[in-house]
Protein backbone atom coordinates (compact mmCIF):
# COMPACT_ATOMS: atom_id res chain seq x y z
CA UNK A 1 10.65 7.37 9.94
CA UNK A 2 8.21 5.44 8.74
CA UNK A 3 8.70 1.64 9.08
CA UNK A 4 6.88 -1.72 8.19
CA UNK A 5 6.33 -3.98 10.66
CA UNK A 6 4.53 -6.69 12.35
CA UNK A 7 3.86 -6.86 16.01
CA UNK A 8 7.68 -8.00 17.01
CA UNK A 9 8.72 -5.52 13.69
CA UNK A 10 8.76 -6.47 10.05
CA UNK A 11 11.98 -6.94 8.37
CA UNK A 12 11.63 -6.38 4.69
CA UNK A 13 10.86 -10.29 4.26
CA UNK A 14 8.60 -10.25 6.09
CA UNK A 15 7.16 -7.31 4.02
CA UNK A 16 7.39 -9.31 1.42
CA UNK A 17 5.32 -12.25 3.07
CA UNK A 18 2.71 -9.52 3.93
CA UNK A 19 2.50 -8.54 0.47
CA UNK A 20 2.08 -12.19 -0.50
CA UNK A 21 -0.80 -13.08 1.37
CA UNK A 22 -2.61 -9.60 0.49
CA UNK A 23 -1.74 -10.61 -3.22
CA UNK A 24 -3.47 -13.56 -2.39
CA UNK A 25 -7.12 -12.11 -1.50
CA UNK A 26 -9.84 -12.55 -4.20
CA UNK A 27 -12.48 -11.25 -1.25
CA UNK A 28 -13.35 -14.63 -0.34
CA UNK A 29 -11.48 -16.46 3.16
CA UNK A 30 -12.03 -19.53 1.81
CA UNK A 31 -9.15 -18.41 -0.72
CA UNK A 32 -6.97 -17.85 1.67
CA UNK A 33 -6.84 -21.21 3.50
CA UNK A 34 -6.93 -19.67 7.15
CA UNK A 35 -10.54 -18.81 7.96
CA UNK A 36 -14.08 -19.47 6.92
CA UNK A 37 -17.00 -17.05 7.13
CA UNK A 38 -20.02 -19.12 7.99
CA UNK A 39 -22.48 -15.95 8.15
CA UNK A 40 -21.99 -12.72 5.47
CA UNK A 41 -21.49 -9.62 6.93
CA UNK A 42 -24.72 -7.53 6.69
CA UNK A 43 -22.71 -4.51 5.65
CA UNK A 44 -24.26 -0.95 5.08
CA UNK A 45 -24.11 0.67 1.34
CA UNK A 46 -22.53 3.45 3.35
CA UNK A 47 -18.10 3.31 3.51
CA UNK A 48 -17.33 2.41 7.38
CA UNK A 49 -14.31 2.80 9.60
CA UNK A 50 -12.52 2.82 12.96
CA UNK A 51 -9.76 4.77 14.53
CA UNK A 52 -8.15 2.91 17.35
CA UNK A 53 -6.76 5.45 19.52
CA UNK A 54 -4.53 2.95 21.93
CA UNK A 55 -2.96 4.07 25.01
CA UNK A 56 -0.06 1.61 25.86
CA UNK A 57 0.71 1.52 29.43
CA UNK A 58 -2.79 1.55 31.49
CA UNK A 59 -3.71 5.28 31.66
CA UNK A 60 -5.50 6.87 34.85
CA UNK A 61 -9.08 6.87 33.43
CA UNK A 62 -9.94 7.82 37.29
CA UNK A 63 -7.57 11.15 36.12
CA UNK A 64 -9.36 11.27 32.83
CA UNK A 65 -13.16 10.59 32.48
CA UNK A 66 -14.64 9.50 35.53
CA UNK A 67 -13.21 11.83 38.30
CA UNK A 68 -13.74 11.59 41.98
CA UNK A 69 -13.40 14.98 43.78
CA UNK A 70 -13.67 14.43 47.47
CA UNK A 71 -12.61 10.89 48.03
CA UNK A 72 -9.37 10.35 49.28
CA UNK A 73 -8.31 8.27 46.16
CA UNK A 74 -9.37 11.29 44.09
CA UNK A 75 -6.05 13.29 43.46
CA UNK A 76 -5.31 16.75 42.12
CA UNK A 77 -7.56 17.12 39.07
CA UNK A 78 -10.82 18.72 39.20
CA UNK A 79 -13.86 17.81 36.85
CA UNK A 80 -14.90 20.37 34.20
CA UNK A 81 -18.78 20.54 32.63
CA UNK A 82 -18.92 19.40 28.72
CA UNK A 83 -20.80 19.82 25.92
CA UNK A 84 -22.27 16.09 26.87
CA UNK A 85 -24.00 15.36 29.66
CA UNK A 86 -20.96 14.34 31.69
CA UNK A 87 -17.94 15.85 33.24
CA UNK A 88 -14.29 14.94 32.40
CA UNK A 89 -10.52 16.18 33.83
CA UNK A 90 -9.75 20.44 33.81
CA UNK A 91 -6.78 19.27 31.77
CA UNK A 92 -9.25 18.11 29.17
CA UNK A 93 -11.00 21.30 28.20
CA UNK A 94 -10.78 21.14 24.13
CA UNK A 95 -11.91 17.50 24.26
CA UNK A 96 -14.49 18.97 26.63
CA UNK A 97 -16.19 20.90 23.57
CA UNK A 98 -16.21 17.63 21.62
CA UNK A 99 -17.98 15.17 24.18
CA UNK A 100 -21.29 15.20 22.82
CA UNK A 101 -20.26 13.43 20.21
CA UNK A 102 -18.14 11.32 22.26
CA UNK A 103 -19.93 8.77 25.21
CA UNK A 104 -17.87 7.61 27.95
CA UNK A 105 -18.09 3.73 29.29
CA UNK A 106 -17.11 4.46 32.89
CA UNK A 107 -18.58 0.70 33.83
CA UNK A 108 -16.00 -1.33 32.24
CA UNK A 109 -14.64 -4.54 34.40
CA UNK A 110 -12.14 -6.51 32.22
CA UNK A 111 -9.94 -9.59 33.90
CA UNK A 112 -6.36 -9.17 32.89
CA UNK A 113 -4.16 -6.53 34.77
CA UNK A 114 -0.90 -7.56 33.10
CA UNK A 115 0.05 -4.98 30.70
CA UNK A 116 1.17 -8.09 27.75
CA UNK A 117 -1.77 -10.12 28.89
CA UNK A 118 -4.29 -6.70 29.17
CA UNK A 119 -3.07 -5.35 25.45
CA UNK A 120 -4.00 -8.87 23.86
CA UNK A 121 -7.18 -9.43 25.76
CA UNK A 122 -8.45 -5.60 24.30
CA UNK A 123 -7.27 -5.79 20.89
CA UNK A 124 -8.77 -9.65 20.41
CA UNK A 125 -11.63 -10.01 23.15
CA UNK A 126 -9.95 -13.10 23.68
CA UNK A 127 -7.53 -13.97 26.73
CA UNK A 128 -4.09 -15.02 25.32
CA UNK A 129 -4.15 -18.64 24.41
CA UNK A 130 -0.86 -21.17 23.96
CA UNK A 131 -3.29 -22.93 21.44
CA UNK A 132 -4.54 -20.66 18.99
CA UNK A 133 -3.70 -16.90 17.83
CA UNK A 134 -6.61 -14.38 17.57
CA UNK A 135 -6.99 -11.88 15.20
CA UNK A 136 -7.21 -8.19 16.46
CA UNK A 137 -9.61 -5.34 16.10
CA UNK A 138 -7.86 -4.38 13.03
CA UNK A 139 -7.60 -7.03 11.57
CA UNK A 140 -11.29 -8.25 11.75
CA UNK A 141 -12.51 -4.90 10.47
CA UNK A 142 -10.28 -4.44 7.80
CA UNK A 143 -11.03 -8.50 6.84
CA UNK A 144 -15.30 -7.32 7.19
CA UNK A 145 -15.06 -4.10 5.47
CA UNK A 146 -12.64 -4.35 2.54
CA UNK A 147 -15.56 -5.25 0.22
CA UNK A 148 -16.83 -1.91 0.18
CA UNK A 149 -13.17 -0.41 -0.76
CA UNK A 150 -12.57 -2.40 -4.12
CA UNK A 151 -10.27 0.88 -5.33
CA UNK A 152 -7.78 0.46 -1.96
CA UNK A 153 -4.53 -0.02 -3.16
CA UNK A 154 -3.04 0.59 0.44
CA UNK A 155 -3.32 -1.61 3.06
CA UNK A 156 -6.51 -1.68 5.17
CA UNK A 157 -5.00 -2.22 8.77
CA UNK A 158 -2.30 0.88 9.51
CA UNK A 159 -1.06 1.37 12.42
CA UNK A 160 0.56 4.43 13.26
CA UNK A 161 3.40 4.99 16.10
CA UNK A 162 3.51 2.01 17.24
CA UNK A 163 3.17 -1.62 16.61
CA UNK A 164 -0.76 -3.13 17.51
CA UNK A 165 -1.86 -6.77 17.53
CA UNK A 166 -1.61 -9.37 14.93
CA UNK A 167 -4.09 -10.86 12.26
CA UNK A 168 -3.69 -14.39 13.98
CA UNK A 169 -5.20 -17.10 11.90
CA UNK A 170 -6.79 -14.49 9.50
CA UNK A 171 -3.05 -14.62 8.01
CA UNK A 172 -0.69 -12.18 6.70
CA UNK A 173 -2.89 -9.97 4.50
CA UNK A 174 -4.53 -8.59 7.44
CA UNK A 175 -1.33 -7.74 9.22
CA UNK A 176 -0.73 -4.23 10.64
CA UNK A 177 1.27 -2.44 8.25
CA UNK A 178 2.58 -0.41 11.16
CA UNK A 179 4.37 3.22 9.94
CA UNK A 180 5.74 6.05 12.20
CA UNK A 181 4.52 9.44 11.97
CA UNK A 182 6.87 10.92 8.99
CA UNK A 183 6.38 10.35 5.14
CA UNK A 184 9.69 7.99 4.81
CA UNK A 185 9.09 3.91 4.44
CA UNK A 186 12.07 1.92 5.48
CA UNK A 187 13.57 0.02 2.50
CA UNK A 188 11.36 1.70 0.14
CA UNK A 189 12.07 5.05 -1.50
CA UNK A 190 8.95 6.82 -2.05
CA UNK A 191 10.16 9.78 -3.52
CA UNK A 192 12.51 7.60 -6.49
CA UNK A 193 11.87 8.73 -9.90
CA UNK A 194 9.33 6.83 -11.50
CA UNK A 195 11.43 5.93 -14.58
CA UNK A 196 14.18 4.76 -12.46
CA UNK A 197 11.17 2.81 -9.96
CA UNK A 198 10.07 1.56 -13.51
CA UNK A 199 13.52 0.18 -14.66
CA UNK A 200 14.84 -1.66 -11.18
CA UNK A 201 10.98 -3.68 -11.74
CA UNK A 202 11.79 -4.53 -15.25
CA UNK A 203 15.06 -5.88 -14.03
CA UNK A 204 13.50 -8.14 -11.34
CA UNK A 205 11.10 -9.22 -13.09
CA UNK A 206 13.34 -10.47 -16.32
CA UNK A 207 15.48 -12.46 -13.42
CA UNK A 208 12.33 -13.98 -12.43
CA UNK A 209 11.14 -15.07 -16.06
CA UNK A 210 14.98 -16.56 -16.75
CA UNK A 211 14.80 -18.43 -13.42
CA UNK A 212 11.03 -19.86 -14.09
CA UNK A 213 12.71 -21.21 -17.52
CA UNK A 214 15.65 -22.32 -15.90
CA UNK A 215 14.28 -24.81 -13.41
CA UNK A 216 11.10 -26.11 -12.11
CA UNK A 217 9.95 -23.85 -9.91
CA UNK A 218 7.71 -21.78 -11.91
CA UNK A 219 4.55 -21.69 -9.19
CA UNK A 220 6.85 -20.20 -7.14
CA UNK A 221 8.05 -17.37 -9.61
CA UNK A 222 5.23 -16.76 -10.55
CA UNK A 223 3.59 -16.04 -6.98
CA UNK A 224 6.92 -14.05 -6.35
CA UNK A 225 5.92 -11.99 -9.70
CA UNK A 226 2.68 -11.28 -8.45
CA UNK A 227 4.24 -9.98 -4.66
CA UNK A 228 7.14 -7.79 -6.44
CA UNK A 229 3.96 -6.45 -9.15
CA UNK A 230 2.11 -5.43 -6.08
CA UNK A 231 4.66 -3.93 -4.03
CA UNK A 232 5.53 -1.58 -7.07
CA UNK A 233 2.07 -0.77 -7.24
CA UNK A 234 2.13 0.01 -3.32
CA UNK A 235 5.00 2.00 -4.27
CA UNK A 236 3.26 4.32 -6.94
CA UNK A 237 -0.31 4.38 -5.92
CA UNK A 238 -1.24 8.10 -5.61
CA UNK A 239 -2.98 7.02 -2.43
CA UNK A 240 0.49 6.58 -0.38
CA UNK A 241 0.28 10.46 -0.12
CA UNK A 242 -2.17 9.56 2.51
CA UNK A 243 1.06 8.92 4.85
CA UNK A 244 2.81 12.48 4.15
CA UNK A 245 1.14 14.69 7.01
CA UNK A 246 3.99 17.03 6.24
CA UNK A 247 2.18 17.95 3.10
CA UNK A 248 -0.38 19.50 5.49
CA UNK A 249 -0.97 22.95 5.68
CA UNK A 250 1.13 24.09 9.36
CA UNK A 251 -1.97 25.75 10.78
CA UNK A 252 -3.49 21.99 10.46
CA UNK A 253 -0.70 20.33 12.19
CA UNK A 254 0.15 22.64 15.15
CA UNK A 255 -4.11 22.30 15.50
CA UNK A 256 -3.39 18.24 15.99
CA UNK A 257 -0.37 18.83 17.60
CA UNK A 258 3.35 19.22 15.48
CA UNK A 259 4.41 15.84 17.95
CA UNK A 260 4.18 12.37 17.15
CA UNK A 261 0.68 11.53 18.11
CA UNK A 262 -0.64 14.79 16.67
CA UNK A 263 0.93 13.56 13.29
CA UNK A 264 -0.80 10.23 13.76
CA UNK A 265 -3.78 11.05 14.39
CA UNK A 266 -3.93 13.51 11.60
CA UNK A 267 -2.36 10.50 9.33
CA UNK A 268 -5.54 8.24 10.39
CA UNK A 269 -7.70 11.05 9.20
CA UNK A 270 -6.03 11.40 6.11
CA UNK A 271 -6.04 7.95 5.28
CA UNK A 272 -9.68 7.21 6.63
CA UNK A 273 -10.31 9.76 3.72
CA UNK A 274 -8.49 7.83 1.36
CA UNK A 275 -10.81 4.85 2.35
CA UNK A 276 -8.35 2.28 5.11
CA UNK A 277 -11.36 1.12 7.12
CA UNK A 278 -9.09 0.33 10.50
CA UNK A 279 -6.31 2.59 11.51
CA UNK A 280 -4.43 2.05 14.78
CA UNK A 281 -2.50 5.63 16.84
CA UNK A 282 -0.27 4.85 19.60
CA UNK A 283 0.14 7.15 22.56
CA UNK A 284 2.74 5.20 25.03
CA UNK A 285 4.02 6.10 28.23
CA UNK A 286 0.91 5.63 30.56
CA UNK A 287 2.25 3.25 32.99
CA UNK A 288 2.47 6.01 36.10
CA UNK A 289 3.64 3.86 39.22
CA UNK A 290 5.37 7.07 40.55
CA UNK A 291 4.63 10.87 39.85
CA UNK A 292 1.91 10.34 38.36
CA UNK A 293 -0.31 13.86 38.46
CA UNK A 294 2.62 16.06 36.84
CA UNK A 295 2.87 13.55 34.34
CA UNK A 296 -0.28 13.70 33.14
CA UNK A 297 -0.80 17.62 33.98
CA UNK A 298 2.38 18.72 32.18
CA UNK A 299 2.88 15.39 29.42
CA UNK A 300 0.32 13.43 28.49
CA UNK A 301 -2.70 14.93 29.32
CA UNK A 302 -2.31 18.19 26.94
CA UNK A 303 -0.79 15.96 23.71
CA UNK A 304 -3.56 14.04 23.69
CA UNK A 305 -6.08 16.30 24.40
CA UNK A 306 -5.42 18.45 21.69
CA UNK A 307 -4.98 15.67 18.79
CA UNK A 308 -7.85 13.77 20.29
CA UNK A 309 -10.41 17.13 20.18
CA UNK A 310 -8.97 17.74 16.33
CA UNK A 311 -9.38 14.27 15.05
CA UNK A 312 -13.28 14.30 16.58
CA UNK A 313 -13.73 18.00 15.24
CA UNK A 314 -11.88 17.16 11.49
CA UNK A 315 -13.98 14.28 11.03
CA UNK A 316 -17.21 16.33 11.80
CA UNK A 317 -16.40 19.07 9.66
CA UNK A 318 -15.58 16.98 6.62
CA UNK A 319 -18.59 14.65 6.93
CA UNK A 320 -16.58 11.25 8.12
CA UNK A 321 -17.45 10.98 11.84
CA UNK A 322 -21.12 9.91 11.02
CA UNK A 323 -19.39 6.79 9.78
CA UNK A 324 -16.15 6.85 11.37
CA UNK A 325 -16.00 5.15 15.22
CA UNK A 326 -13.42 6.65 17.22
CA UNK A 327 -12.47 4.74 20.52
CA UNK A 328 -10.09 5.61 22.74
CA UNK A 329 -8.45 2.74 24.93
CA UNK A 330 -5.71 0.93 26.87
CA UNK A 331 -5.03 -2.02 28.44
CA UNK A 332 -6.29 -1.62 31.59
CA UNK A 333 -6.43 1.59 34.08
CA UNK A 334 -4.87 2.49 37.44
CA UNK A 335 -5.20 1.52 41.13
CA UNK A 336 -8.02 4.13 42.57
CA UNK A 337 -5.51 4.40 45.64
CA UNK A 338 -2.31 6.24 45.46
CA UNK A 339 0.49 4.25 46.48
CA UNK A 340 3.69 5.56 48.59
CA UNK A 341 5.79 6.90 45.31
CA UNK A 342 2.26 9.77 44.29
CA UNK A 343 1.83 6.86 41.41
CA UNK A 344 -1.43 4.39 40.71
CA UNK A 345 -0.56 0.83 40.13
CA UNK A 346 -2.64 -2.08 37.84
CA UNK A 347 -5.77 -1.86 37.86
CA UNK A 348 -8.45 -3.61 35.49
CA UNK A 349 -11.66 -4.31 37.67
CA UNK A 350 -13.11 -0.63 37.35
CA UNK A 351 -12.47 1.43 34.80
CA UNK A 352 -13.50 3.85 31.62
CA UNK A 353 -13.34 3.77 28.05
CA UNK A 354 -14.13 6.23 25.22
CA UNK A 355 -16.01 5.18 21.84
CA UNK A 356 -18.44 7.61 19.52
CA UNK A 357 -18.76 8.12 15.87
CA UNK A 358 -20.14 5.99 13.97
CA UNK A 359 -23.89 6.32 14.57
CA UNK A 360 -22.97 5.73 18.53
CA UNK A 361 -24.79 7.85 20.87
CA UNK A 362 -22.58 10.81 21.96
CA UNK A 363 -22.73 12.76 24.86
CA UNK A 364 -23.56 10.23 27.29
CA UNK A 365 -21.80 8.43 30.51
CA UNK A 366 -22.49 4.92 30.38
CA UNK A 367 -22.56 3.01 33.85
CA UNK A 368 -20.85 4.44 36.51
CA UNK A 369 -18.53 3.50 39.33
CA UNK A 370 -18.53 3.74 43.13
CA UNK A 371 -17.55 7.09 45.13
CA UNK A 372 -14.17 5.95 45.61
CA UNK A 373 -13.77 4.36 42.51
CA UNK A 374 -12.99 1.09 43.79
CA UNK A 375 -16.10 -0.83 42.09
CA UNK A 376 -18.55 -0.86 39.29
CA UNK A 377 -21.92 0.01 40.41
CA UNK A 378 -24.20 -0.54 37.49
CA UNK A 379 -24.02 -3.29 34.57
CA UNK A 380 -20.41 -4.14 33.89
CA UNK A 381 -18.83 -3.96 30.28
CA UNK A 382 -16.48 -6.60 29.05
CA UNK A 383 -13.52 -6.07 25.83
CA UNK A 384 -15.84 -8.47 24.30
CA UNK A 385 -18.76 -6.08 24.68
CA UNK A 386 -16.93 -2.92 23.43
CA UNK A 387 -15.89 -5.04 20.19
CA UNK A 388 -19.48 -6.46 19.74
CA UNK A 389 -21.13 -2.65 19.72
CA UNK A 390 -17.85 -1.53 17.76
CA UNK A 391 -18.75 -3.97 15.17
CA UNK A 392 -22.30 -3.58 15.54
CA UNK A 393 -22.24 0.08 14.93
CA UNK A 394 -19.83 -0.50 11.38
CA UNK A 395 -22.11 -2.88 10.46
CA UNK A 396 -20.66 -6.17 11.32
CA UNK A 397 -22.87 -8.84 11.60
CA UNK A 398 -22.48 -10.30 14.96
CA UNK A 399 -23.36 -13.62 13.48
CA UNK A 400 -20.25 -13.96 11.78
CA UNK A 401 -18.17 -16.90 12.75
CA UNK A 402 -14.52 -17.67 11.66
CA UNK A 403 -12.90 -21.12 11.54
CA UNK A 404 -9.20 -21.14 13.31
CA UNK A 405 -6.48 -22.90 11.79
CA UNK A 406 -6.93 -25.85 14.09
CA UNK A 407 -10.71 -26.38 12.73
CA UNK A 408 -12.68 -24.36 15.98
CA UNK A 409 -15.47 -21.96 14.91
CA UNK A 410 -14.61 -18.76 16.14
CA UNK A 411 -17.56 -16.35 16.59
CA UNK A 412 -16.65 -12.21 16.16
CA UNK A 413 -16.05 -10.30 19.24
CA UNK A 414 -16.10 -13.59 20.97
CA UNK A 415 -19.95 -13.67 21.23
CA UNK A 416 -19.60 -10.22 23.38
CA UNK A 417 -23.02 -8.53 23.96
CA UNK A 418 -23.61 -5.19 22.54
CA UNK A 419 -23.31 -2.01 24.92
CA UNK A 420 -27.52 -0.81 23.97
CA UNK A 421 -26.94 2.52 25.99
CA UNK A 422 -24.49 3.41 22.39
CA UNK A 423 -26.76 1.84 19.98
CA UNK A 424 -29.93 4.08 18.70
């Protein structure tokens, strides 16, 4: 089922207050009340976006992408050759044919090993704060590269399968308008009649009118006009068939994968198409304290690899990945040791991440980490850093600073430096 929601889930009011605040946008922060670009965004004529492929939980990159065969930390999985210039896990081998247009960051070294703590600090490249509320990857994209969508009718932020981050002091309008893998919206009824859609708005909005005459709260009524206008537009935009994956061909979806993620990540392809500059797939279930090498052999490891390898190879094909980044993600990784239950614990001080598209170099490893894979050996990468040469490779001037609710410039990606082995 398809649902709306915010990070702790969105009732339908507080659909409502999403679709307030993105009634509210006239392209400018300043008309919004909650941020201030000091710097433009040097954008590119071209139409950019992301695909945040998230995995909740901490997965075993050391199981993944940067395997150590002959250590005693290395467990079961061999390495297999690729069509990059790297080597990645035998229960990877149709993501293997896709990795060189894929680079691996096996150098990153991030400081928060708390799975809460871990999921904020890589969505925001901010540490959690009491003080102040950061806006995520989403969020900041969507907010940069709406301008070059003026014909989006949809929201720009999606996240699919799970819920991601909020929009922090960017407000409301960049929310995650989080959905499920099916076509079906909670508390809306996509497939009503459109006379009968038609009729219920007329009715609303001639309750509205009386009650603006009848007292003196006509600002309010109207604003409430404007959110129940846009919802029914929401409602009956032709691009909503973004979200049906079932209208997919079933060669197409047993390619992706006929599962959850499979559906998502052929949803974010879809609606890349359609023009949503960020969308967010969840793949849960990566926190592997016990058990962990059947797990990934006989669960994980083949669902993702095969929606993973279609997304990269359907983007190709159809001319989006040259301007579509891809990164794959989680909060943190595991332990390099095994512990006494054949698990890997918490583990954020060495670790990989996976990011091409775009215009980012594919086919390379960036960095690299010890023999045992207890350390990084070469130039450490930050969450700050992977944002910075996400944004820089969309576009996104790295100049741009924001202005927080309690008056603190706030500069993008938290002044991260760009990752230059990515950037041509």
């Amino acid at each position: 089922m398809i649902r709306f929601s915010t990070p702790d889930g969105m009732s339908r009011r507080h659909f409502m207050r999403h679709m307030a605040g993105a009634s509210a946008l006239t392209g400018s922060a300043l008309a919004m009340g909650h941020t201030l670009k000091t710097h433009a965004s040097e954008l590119t004529s071209r139409r950019k976006s992301a695909i945040l492929l998230w995995m909740g939980g901490g997965p075993s990159t050391m199981d993944i992408w940067d395997l150590k065969p002959g250590s005693r930390n290395g467990g079961e999985f061999r390495p297999i050759s690729t069509s990059g210039d790297m080597q990645i896990s035998e229960h990877m081998p149709m993501m293997a044919k896709q990795m060189d247009k894929m680079s691996i960051v096996r150098s990153m070294s991030t400081r928060e090993a708390d799975h809460n703590r871990g999921r904020y600090y890589l969505h925001t490249g901010y540490v959690p704060n009491p003080n102040i509320e950061h806006p995520s990857y989403g969020s900041v994209i969507a907010h940069e590269l709406i301008d070059q969508r003026p014909e989006l009718e949809i929201p720009p932020f999606v996240a699919v399968g799970g819920d991601s981050v909020g929009p922090g002091f960017l407000g409301m309008a960049w929310a995650p308008f989080s959905v499920s893998s099916n076509g079906q919206v909670r508390n809306l009824d996509l497939n009503m009649d459109v006379n009968r859609l038609s009729a219920r708005k007329l009715a609303l909005m001639e309750l509205e009118a009386r009650a603006m005459q009848n007292d003196n709260r006509g600002i309010a009524v109207r604003e409430h006009l404007e959110v129940i206008d846009k919802t029914f537009k929401l409602m009956t935009s032709p691009q909503m068939a973004a979200f049906k994956v079932a209208d997919e061909p079933q060669a197409v979806r047993d390619r992706y994968g006929d599962n959850g993620f499979g559906n998502g990540c052929l949803m974010a392809r879809r609606l890349v198409e359609t023009g949503v500059p960020f969308v967010e797939v969840s793949l849960g279930g990566w926190d592997n304290h016990q058990d962990i090498f059947p797990t990934l052999r006989d669960d994980k490891l083949p669902v993702l690899d095969r929606a993973m390898s279609a997304l990269v190879e359907d983007l190709e094909q159809r001319g989006l990945l040259q301007d579509t980044i891809i990164i794959w993600m989680g909060e943190f990784s595991r332990t390099p040791n095994i512990n006494g239950n054949a698990g890997r614990d918490h583990w954020a001080r060495s670790w990989s991440c996976v990011v091409g598209g775009g215009g980012l170099n594919g086919g390379i490893a960036v960095g690299e980490t010890s023999a045992d894979g207890t350390a990084v050996e070469t130039d450490p990468y930050s969450a700050e850093d992977l944002m910075a040469t996400v944004c820089q490779g969309l576009g996104i001037s790295l100049e741009t600073t924001f202005t927080s609710l309690n008056g603190r410039p706030m500069k993008i990606a938290n002044s991260g430096r760009v990752i230059r082995e990515l950037i041509s």
